[in-house]
C-alpha atoms as a PDB file:
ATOM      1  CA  UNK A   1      13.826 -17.593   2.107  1.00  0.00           C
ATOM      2  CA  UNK A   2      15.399 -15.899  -1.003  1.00  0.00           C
ATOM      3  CA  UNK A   3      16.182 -12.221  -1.025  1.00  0.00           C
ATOM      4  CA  UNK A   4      13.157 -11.396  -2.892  1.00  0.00           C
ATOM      5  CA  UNK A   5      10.981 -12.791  -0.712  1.00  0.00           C
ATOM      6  CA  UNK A   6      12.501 -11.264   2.454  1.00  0.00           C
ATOM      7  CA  UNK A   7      12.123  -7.465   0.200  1.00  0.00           C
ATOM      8  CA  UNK A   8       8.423  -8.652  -0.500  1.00  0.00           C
ATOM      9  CA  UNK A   9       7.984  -9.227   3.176  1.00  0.00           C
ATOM     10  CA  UNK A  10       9.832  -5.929   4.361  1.00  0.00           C
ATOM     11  CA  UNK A  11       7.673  -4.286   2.062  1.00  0.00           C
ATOM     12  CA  UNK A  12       4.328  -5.315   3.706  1.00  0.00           C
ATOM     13  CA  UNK A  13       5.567  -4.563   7.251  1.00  0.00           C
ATOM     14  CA  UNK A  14       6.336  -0.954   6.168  1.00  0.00           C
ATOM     15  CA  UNK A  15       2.829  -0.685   4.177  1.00  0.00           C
ATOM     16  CA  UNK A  16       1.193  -1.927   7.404  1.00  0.00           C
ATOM     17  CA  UNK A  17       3.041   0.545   9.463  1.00  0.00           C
ATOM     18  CA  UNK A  18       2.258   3.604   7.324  1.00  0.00           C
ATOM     19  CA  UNK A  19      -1.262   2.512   6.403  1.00  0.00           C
ATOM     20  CA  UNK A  20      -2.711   1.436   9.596  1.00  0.00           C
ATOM     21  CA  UNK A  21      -6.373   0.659   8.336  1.00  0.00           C
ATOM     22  CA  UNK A  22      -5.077  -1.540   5.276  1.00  0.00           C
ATOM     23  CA  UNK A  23      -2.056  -3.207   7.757  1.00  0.00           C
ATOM     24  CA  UNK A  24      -4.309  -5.424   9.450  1.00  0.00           C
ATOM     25  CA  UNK A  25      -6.403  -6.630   6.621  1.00  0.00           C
ATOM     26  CA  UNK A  26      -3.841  -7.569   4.596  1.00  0.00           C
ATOM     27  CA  UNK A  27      -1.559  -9.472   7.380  1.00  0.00           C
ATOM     28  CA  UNK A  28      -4.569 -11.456   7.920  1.00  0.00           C
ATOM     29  CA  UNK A  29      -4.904 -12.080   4.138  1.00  0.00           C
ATOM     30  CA  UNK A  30      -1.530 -12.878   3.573  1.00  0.00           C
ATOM     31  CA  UNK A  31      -1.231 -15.477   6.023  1.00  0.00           C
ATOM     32  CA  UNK A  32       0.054 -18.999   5.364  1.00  0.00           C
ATOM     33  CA  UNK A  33      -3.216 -21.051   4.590  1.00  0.00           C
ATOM     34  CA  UNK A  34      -5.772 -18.576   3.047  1.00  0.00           C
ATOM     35  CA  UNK A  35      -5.160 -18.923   0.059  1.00  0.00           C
ATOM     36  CA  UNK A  36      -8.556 -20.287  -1.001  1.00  0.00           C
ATOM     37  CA  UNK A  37      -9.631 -16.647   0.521  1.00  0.00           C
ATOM     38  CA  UNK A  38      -6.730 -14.064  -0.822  1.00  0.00           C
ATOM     39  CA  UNK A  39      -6.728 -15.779  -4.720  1.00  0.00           C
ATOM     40  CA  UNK A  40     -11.195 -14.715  -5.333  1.00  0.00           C
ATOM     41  CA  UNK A  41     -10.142 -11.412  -2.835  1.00  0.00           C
ATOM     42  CA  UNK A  42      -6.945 -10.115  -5.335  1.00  0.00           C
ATOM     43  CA  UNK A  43      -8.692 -11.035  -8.293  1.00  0.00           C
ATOM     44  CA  UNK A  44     -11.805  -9.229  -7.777  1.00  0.00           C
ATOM     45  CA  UNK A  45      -9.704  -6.460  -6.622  1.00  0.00           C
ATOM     46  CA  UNK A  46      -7.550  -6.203  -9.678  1.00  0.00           C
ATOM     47  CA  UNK A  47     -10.972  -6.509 -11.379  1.00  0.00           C
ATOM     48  CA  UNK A  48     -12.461  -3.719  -9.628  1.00  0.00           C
ATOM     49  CA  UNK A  49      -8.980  -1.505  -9.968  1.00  0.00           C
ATOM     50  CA  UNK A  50     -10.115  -1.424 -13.951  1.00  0.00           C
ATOM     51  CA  UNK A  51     -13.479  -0.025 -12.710  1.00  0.00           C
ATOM     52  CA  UNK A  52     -11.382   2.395 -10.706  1.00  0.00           C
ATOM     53  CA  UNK A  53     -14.088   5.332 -13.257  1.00  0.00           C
ATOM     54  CA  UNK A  54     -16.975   4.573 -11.310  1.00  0.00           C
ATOM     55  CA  UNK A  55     -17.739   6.090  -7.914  1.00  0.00           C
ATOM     56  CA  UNK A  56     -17.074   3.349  -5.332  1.00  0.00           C
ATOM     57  CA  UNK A  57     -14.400   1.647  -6.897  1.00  0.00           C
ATOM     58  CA  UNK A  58     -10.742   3.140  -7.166  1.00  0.00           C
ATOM     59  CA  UNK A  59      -7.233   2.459  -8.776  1.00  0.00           C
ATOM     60  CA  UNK A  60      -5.547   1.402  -5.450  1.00  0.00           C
ATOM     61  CA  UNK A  61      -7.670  -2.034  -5.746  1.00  0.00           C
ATOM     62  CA  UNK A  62      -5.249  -3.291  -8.482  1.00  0.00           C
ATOM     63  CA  UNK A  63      -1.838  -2.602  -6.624  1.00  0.00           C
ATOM     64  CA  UNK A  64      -3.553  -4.078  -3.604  1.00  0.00           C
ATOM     65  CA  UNK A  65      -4.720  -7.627  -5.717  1.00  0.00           C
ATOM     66  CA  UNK A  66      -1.619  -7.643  -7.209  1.00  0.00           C
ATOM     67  CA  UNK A  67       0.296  -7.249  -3.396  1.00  0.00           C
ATOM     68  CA  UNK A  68      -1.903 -10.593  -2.450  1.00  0.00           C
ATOM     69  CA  UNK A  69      -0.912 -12.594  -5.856  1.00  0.00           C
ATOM     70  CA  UNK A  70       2.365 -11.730  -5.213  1.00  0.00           C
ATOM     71  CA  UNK A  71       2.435 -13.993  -1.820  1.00  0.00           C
ATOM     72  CA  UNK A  72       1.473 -16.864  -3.300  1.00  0.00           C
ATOM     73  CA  UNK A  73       3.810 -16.057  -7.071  1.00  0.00           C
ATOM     74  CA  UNK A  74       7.596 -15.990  -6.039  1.00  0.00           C
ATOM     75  CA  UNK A  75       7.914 -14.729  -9.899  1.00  0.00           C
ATOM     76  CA  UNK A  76       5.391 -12.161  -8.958  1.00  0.00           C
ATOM     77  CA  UNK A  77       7.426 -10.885  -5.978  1.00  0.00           C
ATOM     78  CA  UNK A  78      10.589  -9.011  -7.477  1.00  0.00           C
ATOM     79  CA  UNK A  79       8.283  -6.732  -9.167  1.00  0.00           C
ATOM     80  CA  UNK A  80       5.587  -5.800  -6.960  1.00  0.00           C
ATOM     81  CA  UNK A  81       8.427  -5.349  -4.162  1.00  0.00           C
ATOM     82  CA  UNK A  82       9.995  -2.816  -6.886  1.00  0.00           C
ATOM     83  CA  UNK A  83       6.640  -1.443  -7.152  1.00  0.00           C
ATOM     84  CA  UNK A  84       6.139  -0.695  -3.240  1.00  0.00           C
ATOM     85  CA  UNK A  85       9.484   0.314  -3.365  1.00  0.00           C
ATOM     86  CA  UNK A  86       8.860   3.198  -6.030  1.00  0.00           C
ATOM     87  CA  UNK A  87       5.476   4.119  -4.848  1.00  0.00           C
ATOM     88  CA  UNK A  88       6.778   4.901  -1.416  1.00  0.00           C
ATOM     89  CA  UNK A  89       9.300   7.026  -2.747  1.00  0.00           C
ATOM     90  CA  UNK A  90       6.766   8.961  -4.884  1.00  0.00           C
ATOM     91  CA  UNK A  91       4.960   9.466  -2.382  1.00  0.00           C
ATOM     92  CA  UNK A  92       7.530  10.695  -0.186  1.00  0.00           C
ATOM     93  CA  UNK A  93       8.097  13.360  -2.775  1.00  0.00           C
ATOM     94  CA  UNK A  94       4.363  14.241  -2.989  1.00  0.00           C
ATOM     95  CA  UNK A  95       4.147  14.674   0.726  1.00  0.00           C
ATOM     96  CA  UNK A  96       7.372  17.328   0.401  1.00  0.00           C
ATOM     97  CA  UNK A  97       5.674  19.887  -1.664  1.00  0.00           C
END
């Protein structure tokens, strides 16, 4: 396991720590052998991020599909781990004020 990976991974445990509702969900997703269920799940979520206008649908579903891509795209992983990384932070500072 490359450094990446082991950021990607630390990554998700903290998410699942601070965001108990979304923790569980995506733990199951993201474990090994479902990836025949997490590819149609990120997809349609990154689809329905670019909907995130309408009522029901919201932003968060693309940096969620993109968080499930990135477990099964090692070249994916870097970024989305920099991309947890920031948000948290940003949030952080939000949460200050």
């Amino acid at each position: 396991m490359n450094r990446h990976h082991r950021r990607f991974e630390r990554q998700l445990d903290r998410m699942g720590r601070s965001l108990p509702g979304v923790g569980g969900p995506l733990r199951g997703l993201a474990a090994p052998g479902r990836f025949w269920i997490r590819l149609p799940v990120a997809i349609l979520l990154i689809l329905g991020g670019f909907l995130g206008f309408l009522p029901v649908l919201g932003f968060w579903m693309i940096p969620m599909g993109l968080i499930l891509l990135a477990v099964d795209l090692p070249g994916l992983r870097p970024r989305v781990a920099a991309l947890l990384v920031r948000g948290r932070a940003i949030w952080r500072r939000i949460r200050r004020r």
